[in-house]
PDB file of N, CA and C in Angstrom:
ATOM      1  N   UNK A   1     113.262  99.245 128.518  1.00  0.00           N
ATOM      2  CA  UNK A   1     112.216 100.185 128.182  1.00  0.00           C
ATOM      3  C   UNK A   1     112.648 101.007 126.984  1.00  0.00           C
ATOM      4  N   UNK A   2     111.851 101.170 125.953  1.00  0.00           N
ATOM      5  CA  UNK A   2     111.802 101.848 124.980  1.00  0.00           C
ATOM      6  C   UNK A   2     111.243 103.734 125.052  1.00  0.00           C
ATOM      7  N   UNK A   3     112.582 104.266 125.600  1.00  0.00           N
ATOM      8  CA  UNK A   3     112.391 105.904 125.511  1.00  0.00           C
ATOM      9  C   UNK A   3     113.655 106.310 124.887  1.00  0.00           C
ATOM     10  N   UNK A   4     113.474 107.921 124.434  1.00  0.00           N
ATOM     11  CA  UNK A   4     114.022 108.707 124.621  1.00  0.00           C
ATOM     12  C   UNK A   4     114.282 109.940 125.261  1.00  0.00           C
ATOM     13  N   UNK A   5     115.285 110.176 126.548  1.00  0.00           N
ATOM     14  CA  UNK A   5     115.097 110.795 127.112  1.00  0.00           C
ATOM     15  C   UNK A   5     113.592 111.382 127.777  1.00  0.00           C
ATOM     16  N   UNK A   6     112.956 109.858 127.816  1.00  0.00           N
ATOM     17  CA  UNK A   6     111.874 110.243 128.677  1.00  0.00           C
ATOM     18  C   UNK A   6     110.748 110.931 128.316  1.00  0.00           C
ATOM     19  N   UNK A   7     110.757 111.470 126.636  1.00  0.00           N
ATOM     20  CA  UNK A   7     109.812 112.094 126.380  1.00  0.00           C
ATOM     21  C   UNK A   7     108.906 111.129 125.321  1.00  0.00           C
ATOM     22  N   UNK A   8     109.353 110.484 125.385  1.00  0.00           N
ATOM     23  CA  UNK A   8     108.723 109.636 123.633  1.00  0.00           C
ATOM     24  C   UNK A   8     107.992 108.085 124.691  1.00  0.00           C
ATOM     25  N   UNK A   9     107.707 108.514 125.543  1.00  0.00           N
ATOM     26  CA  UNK A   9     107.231 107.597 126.169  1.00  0.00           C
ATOM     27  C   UNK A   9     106.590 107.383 127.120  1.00  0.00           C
ATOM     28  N   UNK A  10     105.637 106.716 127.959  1.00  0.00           N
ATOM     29  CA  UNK A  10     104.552 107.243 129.035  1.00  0.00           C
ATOM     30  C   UNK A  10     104.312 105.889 130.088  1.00  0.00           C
ATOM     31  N   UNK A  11     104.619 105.947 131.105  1.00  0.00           N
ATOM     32  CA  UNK A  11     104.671 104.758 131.892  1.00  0.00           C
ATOM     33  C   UNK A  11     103.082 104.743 132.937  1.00  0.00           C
ATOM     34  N   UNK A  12     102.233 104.056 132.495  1.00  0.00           N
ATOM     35  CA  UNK A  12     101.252 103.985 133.516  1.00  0.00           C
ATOM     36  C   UNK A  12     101.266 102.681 134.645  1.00  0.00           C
ATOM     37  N   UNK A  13     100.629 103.130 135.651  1.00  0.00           N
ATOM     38  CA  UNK A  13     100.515 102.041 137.094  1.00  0.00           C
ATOM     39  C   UNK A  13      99.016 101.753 136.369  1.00  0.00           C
ATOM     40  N   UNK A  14      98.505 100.382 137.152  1.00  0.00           N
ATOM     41  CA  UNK A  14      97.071 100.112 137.706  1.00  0.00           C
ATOM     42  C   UNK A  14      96.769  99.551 138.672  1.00  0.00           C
ATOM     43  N   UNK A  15      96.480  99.903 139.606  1.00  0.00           N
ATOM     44  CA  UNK A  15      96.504  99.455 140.527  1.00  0.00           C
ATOM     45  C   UNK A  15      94.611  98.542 140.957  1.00  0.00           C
ATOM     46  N   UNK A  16      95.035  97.264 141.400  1.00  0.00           N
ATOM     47  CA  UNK A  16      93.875  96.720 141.327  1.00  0.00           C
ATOM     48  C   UNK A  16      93.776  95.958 142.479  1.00  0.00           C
ATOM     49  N   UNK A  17      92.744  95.798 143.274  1.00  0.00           N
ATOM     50  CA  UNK A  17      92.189  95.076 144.157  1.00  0.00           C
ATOM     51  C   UNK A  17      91.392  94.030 144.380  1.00  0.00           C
ATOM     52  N   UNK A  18      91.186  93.336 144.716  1.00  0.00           N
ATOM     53  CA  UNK A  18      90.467  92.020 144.658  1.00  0.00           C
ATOM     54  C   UNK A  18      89.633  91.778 146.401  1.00  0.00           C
ATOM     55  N   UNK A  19      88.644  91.833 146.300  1.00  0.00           N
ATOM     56  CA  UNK A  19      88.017  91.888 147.765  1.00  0.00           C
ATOM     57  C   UNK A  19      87.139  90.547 147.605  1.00  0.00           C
ATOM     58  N   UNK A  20      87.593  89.540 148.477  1.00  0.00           N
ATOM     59  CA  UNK A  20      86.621  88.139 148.619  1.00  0.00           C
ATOM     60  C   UNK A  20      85.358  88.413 149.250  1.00  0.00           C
ATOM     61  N   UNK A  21      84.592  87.201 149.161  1.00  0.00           N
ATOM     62  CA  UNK A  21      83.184  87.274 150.002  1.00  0.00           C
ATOM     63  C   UNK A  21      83.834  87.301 151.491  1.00  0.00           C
ATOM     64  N   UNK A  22      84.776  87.105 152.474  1.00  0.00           N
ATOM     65  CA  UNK A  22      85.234  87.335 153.843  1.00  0.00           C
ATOM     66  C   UNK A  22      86.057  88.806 154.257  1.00  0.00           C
ATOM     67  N   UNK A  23      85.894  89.695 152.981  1.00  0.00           N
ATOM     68  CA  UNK A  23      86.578  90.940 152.956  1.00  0.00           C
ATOM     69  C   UNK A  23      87.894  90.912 153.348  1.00  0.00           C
ATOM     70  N   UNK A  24      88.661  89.700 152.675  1.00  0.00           N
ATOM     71  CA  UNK A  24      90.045  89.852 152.320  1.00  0.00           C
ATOM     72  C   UNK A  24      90.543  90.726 150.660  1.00  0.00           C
ATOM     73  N   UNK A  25      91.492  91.403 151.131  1.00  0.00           N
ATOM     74  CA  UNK A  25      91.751  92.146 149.857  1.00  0.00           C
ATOM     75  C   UNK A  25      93.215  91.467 149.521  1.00  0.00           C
ATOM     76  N   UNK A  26      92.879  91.676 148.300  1.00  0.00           N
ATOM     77  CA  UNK A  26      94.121  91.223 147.573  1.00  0.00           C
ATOM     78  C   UNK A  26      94.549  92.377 146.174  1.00  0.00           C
ATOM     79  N   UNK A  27      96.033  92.546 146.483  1.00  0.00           N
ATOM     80  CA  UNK A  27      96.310  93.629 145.797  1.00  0.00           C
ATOM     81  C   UNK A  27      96.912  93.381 144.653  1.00  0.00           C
ATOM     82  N   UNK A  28      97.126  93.825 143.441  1.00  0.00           N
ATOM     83  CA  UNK A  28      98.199  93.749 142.146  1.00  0.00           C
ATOM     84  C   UNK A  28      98.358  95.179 141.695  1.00  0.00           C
ATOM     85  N   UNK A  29      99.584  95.109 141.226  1.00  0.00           N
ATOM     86  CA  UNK A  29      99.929  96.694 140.342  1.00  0.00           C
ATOM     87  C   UNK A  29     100.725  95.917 139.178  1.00  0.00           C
ATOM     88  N   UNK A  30     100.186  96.700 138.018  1.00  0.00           N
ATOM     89  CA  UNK A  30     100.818  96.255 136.614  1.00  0.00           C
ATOM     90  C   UNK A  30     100.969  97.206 135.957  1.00  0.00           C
ATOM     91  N   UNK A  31     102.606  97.451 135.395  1.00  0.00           N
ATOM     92  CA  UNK A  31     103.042  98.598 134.753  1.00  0.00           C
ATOM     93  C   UNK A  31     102.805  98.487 133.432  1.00  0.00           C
ATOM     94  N   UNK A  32     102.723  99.570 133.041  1.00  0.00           N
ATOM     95  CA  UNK A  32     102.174  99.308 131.364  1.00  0.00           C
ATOM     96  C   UNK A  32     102.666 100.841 130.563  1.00  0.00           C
ATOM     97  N   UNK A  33     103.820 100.446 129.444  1.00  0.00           N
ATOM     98  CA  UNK A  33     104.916 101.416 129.139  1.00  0.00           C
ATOM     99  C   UNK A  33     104.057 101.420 127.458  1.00  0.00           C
ATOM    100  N   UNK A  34     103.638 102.504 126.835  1.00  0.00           N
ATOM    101  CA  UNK A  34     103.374 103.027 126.015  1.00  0.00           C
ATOM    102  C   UNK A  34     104.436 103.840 125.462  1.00  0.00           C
ATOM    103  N   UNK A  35     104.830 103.987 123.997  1.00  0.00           N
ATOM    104  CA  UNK A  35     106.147 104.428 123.085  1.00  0.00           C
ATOM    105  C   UNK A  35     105.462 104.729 121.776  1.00  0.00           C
ATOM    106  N   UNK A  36     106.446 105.836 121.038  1.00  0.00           N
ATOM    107  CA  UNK A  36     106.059 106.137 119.955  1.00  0.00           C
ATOM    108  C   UNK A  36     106.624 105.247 119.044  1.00  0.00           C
ATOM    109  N   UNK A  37     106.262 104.739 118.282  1.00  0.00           N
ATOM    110  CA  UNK A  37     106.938 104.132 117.331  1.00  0.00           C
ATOM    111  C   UNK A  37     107.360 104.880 116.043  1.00  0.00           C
ATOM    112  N   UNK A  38     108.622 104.667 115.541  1.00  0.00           N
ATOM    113  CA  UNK A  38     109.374 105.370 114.750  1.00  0.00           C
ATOM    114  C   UNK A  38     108.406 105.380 113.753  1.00  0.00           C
ATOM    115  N   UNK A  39     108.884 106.474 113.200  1.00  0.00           N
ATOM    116  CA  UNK A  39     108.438 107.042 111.508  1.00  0.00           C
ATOM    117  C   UNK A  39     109.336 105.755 110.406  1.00  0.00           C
ATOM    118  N   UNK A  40     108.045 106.028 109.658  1.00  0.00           N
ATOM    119  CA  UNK A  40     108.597 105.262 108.721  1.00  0.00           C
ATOM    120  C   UNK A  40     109.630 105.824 107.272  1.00  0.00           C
ATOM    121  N   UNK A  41     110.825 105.163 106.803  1.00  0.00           N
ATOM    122  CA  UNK A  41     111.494 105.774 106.467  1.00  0.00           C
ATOM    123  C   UNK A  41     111.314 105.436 104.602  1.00  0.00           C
ATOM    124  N   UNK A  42     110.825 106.457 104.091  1.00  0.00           N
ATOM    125  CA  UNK A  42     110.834 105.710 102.583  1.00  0.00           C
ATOM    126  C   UNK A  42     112.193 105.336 101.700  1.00  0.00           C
ATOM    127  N   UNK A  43     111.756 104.029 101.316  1.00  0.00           N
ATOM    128  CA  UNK A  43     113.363 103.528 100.358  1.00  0.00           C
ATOM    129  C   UNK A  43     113.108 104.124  99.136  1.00  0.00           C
ATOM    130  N   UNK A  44     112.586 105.042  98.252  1.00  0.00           N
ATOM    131  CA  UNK A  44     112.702 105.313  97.189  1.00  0.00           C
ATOM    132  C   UNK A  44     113.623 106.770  97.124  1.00  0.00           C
ATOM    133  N   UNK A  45     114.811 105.904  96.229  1.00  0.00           N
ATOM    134  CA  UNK A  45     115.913 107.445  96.156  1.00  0.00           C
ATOM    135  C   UNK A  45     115.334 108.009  94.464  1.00  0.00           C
ATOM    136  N   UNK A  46     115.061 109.029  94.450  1.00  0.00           N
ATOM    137  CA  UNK A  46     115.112 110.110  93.251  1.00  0.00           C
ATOM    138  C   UNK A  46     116.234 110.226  92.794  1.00  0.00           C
ATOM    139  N   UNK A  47     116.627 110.613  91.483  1.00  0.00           N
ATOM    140  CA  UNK A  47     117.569 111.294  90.802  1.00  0.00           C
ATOM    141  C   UNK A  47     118.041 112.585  91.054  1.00  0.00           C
ATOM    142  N   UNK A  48     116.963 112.890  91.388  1.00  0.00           N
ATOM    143  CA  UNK A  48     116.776 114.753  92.252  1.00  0.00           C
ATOM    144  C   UNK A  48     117.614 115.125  93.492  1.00  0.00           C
ATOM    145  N   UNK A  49     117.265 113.623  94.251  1.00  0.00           N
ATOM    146  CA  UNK A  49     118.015 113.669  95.251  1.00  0.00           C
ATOM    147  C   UNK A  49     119.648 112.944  95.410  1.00  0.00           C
ATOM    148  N   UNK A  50     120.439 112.140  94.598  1.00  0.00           N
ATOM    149  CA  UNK A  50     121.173 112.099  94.568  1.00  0.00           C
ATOM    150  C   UNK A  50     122.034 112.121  93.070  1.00  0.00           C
ATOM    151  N   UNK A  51     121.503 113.352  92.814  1.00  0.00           N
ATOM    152  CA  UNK A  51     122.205 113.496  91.051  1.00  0.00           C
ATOM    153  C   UNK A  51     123.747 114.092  91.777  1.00  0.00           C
ATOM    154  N   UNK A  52     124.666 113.960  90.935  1.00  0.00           N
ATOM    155  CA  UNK A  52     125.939 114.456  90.873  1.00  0.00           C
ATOM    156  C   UNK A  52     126.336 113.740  92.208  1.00  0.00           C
ATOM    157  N   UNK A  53     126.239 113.075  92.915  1.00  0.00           N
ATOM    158  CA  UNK A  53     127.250 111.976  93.821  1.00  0.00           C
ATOM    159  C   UNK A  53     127.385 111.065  93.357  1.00  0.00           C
ATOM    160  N   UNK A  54     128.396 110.309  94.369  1.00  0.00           N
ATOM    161  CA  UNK A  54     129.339 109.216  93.761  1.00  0.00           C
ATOM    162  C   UNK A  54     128.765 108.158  94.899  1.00  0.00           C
ATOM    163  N   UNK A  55     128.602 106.826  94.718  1.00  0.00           N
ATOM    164  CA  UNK A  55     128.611 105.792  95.937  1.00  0.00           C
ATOM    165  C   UNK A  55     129.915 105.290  95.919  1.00  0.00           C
ATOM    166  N   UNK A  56     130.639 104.573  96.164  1.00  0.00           N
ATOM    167  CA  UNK A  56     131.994 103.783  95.761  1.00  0.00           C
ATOM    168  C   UNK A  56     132.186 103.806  94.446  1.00  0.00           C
ATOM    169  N   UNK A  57     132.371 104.889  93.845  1.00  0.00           N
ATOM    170  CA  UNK A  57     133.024 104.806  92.874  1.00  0.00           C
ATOM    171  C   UNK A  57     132.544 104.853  91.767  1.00  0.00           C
ATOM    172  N   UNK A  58     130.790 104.635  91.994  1.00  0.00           N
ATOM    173  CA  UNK A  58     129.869 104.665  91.054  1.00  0.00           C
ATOM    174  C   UNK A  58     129.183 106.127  90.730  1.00  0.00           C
ATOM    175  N   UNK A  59     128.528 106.177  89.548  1.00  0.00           N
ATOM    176  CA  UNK A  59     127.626 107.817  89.690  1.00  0.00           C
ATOM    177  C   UNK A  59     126.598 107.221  89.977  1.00  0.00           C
ATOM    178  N   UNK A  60     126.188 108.580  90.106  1.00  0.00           N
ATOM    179  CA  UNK A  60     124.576 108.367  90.794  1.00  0.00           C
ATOM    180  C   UNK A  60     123.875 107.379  89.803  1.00  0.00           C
ATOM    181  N   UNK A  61     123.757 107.654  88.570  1.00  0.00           N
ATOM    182  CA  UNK A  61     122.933 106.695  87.626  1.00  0.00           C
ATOM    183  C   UNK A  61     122.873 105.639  87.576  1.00  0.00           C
ATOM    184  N   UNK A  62     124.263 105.027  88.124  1.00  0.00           N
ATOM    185  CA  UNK A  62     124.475 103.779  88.379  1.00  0.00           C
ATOM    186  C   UNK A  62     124.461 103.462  89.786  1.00  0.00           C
ATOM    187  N   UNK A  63     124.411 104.341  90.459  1.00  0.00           N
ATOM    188  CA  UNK A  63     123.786 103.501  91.997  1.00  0.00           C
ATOM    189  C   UNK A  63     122.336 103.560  91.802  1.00  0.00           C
ATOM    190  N   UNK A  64     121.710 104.735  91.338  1.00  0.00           N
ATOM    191  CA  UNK A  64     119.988 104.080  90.953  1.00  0.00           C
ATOM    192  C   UNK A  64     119.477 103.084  90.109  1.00  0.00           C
ATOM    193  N   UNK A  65     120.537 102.232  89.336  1.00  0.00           N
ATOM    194  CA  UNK A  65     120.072 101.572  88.298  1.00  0.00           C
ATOM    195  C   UNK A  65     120.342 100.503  89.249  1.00  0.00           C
ATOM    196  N   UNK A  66     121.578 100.508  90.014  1.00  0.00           N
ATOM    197  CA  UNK A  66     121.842  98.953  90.952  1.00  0.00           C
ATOM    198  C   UNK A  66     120.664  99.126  91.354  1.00  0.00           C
ATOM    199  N   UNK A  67     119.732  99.916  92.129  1.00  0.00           N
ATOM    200  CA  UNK A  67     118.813  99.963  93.442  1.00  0.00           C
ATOM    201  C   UNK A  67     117.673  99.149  92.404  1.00  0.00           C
ATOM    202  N   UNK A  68     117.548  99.996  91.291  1.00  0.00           N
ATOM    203  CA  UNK A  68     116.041  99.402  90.826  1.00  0.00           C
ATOM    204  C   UNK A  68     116.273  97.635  90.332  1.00  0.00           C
ATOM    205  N   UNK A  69     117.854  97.103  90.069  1.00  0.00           N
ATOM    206  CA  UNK A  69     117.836  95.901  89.664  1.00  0.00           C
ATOM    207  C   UNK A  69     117.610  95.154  91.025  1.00  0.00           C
ATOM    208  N   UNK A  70     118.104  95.678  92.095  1.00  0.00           N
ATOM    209  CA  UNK A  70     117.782  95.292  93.257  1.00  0.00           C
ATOM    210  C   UNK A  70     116.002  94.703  93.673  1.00  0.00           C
ATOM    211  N   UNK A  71     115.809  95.677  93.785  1.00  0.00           N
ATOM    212  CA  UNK A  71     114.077  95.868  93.630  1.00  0.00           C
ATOM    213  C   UNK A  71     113.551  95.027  92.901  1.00  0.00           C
ATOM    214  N   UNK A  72     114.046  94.680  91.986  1.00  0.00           N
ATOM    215  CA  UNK A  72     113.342  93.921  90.691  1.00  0.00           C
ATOM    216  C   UNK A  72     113.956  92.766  90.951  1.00  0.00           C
ATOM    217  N   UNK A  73     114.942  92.126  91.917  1.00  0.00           N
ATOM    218  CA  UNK A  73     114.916  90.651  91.849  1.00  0.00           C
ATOM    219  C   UNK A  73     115.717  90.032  90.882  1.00  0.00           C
ATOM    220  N   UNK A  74     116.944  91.048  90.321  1.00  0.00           N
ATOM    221  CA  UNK A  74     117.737  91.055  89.358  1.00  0.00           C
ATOM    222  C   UNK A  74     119.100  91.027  90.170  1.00  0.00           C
TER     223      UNK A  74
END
């Protein structure tokens, strides 16, 4: 089951019956688990946001220039 701590998530019963033409009943219950699904996370890094760091060794200019050759299929 997909929760967290029980709050990000909602477990319903249904409970269902089945009554023949001789008034036999027949019973089913089917659980059915509803979840939030994560936020989506955007891949576009700014300059704004990583000016003056380093990745391995690289500056920022050059880890954004890898990303966009990336992107581009380069």
């Amino acid at each position: 089951m997909r929760d967290v701590g029980k709050k990000f998530s909602v477990r319903y019963y249904l409970n269902l019956v089945l009554v023949d033409e001789e008034d036999r009943r027949y019973f089913k219950q089917q659980e059915m688990t509803l979840w939030r699904k994560a936020d989506k996370i955007s891949r576009h890094i700014s300059m704004e946001n990583i000016s003056g760091t380093k990745t391995n060794g690289e500056t920022a200019a050059a880890a954004v220039q890898h990303t966009k050759n990336i992107e581009a299929g380069k």
